[in-house]
Protein backbone atom coordinates (compact mmCIF):
# COMPACT_ATOMS: atom_id res chain seq x y z
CA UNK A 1 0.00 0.00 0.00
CA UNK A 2 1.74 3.22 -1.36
CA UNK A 3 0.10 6.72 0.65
CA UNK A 4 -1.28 8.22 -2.98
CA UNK A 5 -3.74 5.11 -3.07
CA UNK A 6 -4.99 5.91 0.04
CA UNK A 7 -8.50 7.61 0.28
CA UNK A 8 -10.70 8.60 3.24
CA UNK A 9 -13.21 6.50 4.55
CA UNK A 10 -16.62 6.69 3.01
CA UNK A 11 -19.06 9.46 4.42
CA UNK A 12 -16.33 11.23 6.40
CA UNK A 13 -15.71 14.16 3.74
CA UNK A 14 -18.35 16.39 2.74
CA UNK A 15 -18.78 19.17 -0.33
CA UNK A 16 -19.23 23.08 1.54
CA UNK A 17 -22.37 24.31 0.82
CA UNK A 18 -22.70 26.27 -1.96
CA UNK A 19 -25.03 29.50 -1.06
CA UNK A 20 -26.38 31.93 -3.43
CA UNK A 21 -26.29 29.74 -6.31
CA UNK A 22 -29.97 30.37 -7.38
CA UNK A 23 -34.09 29.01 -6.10
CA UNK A 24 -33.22 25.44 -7.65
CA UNK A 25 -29.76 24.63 -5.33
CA UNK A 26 -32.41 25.65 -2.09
CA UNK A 27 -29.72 27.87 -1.04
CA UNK A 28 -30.52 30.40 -3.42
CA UNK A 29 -32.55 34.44 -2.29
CA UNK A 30 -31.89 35.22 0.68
CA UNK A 31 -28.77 32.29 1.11
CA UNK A 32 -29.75 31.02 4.52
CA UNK A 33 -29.44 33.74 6.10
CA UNK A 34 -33.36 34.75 6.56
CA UNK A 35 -34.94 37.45 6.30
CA UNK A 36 -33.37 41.34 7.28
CA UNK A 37 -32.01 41.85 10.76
CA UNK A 38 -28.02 42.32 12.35
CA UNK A 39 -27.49 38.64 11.67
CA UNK A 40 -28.30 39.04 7.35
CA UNK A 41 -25.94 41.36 6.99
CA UNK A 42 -22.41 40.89 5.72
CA UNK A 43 -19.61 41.47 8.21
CA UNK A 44 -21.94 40.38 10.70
CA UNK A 45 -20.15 39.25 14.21
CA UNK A 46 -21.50 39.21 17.39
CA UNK A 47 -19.24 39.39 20.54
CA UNK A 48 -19.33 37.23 23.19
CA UNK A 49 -22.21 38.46 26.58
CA UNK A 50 -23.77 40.89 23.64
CA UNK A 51 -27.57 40.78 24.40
CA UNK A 52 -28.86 42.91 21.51
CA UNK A 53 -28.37 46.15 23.50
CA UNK A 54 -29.83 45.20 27.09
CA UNK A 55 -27.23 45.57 29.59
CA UNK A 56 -25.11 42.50 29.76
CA UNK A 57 -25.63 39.74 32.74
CA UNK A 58 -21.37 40.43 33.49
CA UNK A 59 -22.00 44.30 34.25
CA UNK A 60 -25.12 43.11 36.09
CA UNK A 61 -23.30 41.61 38.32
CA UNK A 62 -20.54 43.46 39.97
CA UNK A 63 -19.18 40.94 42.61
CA UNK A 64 -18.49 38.55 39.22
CA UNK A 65 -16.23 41.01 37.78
CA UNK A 66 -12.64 41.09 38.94
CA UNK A 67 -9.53 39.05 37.61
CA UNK A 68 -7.14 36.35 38.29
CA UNK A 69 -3.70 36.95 39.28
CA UNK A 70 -1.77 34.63 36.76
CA UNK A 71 1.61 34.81 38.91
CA UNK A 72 -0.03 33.65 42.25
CA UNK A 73 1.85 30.97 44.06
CA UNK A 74 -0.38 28.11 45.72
CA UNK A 75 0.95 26.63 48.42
CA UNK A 76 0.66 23.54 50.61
CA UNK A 77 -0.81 24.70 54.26
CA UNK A 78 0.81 23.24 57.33
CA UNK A 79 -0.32 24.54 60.91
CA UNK A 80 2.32 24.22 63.99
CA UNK A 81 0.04 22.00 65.45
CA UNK A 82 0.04 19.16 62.86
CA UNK A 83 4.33 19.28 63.56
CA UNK A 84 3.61 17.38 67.03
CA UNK A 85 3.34 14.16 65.56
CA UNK A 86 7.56 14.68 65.03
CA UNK A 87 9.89 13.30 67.70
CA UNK A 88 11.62 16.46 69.85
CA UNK A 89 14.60 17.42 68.08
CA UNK A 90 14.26 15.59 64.59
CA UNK A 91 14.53 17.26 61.11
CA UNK A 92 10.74 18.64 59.29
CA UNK A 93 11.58 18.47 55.50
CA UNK A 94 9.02 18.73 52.69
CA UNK A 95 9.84 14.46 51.85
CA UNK A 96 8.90 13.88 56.02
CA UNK A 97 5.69 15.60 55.71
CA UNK A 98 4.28 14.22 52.31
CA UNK A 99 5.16 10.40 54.16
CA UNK A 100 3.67 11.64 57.40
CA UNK A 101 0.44 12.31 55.08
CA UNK A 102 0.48 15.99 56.57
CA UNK A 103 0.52 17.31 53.20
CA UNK A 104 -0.68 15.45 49.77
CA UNK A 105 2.29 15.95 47.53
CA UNK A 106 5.34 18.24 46.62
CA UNK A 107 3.32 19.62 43.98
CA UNK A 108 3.20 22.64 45.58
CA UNK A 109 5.59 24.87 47.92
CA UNK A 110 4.87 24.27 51.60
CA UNK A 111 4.26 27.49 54.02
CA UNK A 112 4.55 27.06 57.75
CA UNK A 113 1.36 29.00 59.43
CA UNK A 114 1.33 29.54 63.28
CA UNK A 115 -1.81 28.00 64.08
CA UNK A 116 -1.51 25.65 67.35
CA UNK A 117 1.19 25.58 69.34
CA UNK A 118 4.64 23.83 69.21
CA UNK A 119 5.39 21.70 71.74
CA UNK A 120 8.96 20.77 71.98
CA UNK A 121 12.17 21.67 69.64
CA UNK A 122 12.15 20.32 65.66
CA UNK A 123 14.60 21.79 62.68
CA UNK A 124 12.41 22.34 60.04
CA UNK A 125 13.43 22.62 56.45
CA UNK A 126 10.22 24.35 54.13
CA UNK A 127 9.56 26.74 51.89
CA UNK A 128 8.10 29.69 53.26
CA UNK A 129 6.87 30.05 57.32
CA UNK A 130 5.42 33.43 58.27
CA UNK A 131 6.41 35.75 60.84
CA UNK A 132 4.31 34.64 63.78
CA UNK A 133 5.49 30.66 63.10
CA UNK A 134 8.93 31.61 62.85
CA UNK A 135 8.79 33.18 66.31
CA UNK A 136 6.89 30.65 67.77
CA UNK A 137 9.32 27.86 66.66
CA UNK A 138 12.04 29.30 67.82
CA UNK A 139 10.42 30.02 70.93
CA UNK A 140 10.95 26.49 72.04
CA UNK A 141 13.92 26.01 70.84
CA UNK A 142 13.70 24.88 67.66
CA UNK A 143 15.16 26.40 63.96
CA UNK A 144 13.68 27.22 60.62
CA UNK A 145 15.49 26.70 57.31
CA UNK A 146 13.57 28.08 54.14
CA UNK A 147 14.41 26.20 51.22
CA UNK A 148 14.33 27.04 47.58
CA UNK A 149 11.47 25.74 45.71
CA UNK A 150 11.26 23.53 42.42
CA UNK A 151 8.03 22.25 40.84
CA UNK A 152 7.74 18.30 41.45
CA UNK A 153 5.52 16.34 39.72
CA UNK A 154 3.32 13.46 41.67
């Protein structure tokens, strides 16, 4: 079998319609396009939430408007007090938690909130804690140790 002898199966192309090709071809007068109106015109497009003049349901509806920040980072969420389940002294990285099943995957950056308390001393390796979690850590005796960040795939 040689790729000129091919053809496509049967049914699976079809001829364009032909409009404005007179009464007999049943495309013929007014070429599908009805009767008068914005849509029988030529150069006719209509853009997208246009409701023939009424005011559109988006500018309705203030709360709906808005935008998404393309550049926001989501990160995994892990509160002080889910840390307690860590002997005292042993090392918090971002491979510890997702075994621990604190946190679902490395697909995301992990941030260290200050919910909860901290009960006894851990070195923990992440990649963002906030202010309040930082203090509280090292409060009891413990260390922090951001780490850089690299997507992982799961």
């Amino acid at each position: 079998m040689r790729q000129d002898n091919l053809s496509p199966a049967p049914g699976s192309k079809r001829s364009r319609k032909r409009v404005g090709r007179g009464d007999g071809s049943g495309h013929g007068t007014y070429s599908g396009r009805g009767c008068k109106g914005q849509k029988s015109r030529a150069g006719y497009k209509m853009s997208r939430g246009f409701e023939g003049g009424q005011l559109p349901l988006i500018k309705r509806l203030p709360q709906k408007r808005g935008f998404v920040n393309i550049f926001r980072i989501k990160y995994s969420i892990v509160n002080l007090n889910k840390l307690n389940i860590f002997d005292a002294g042993s090392e918090v990285t971002p491979e510890r938690l997702v075994a621990a099943g604190v946190v679902k995957s490395l697909q995301y950056p992990i941030k260290i909130l200050a919910e909860g308390n901290i009960n006894h001393p851990l070195l923990i390796r992440a990649n963002k804690f906030s202010t309040a979690a930082k203090a509280k850590i090292e409060a009891t005796g413990g260390k922090v140790e951001e780490v850089g960040y690299a997507a992982k795939t799961s």
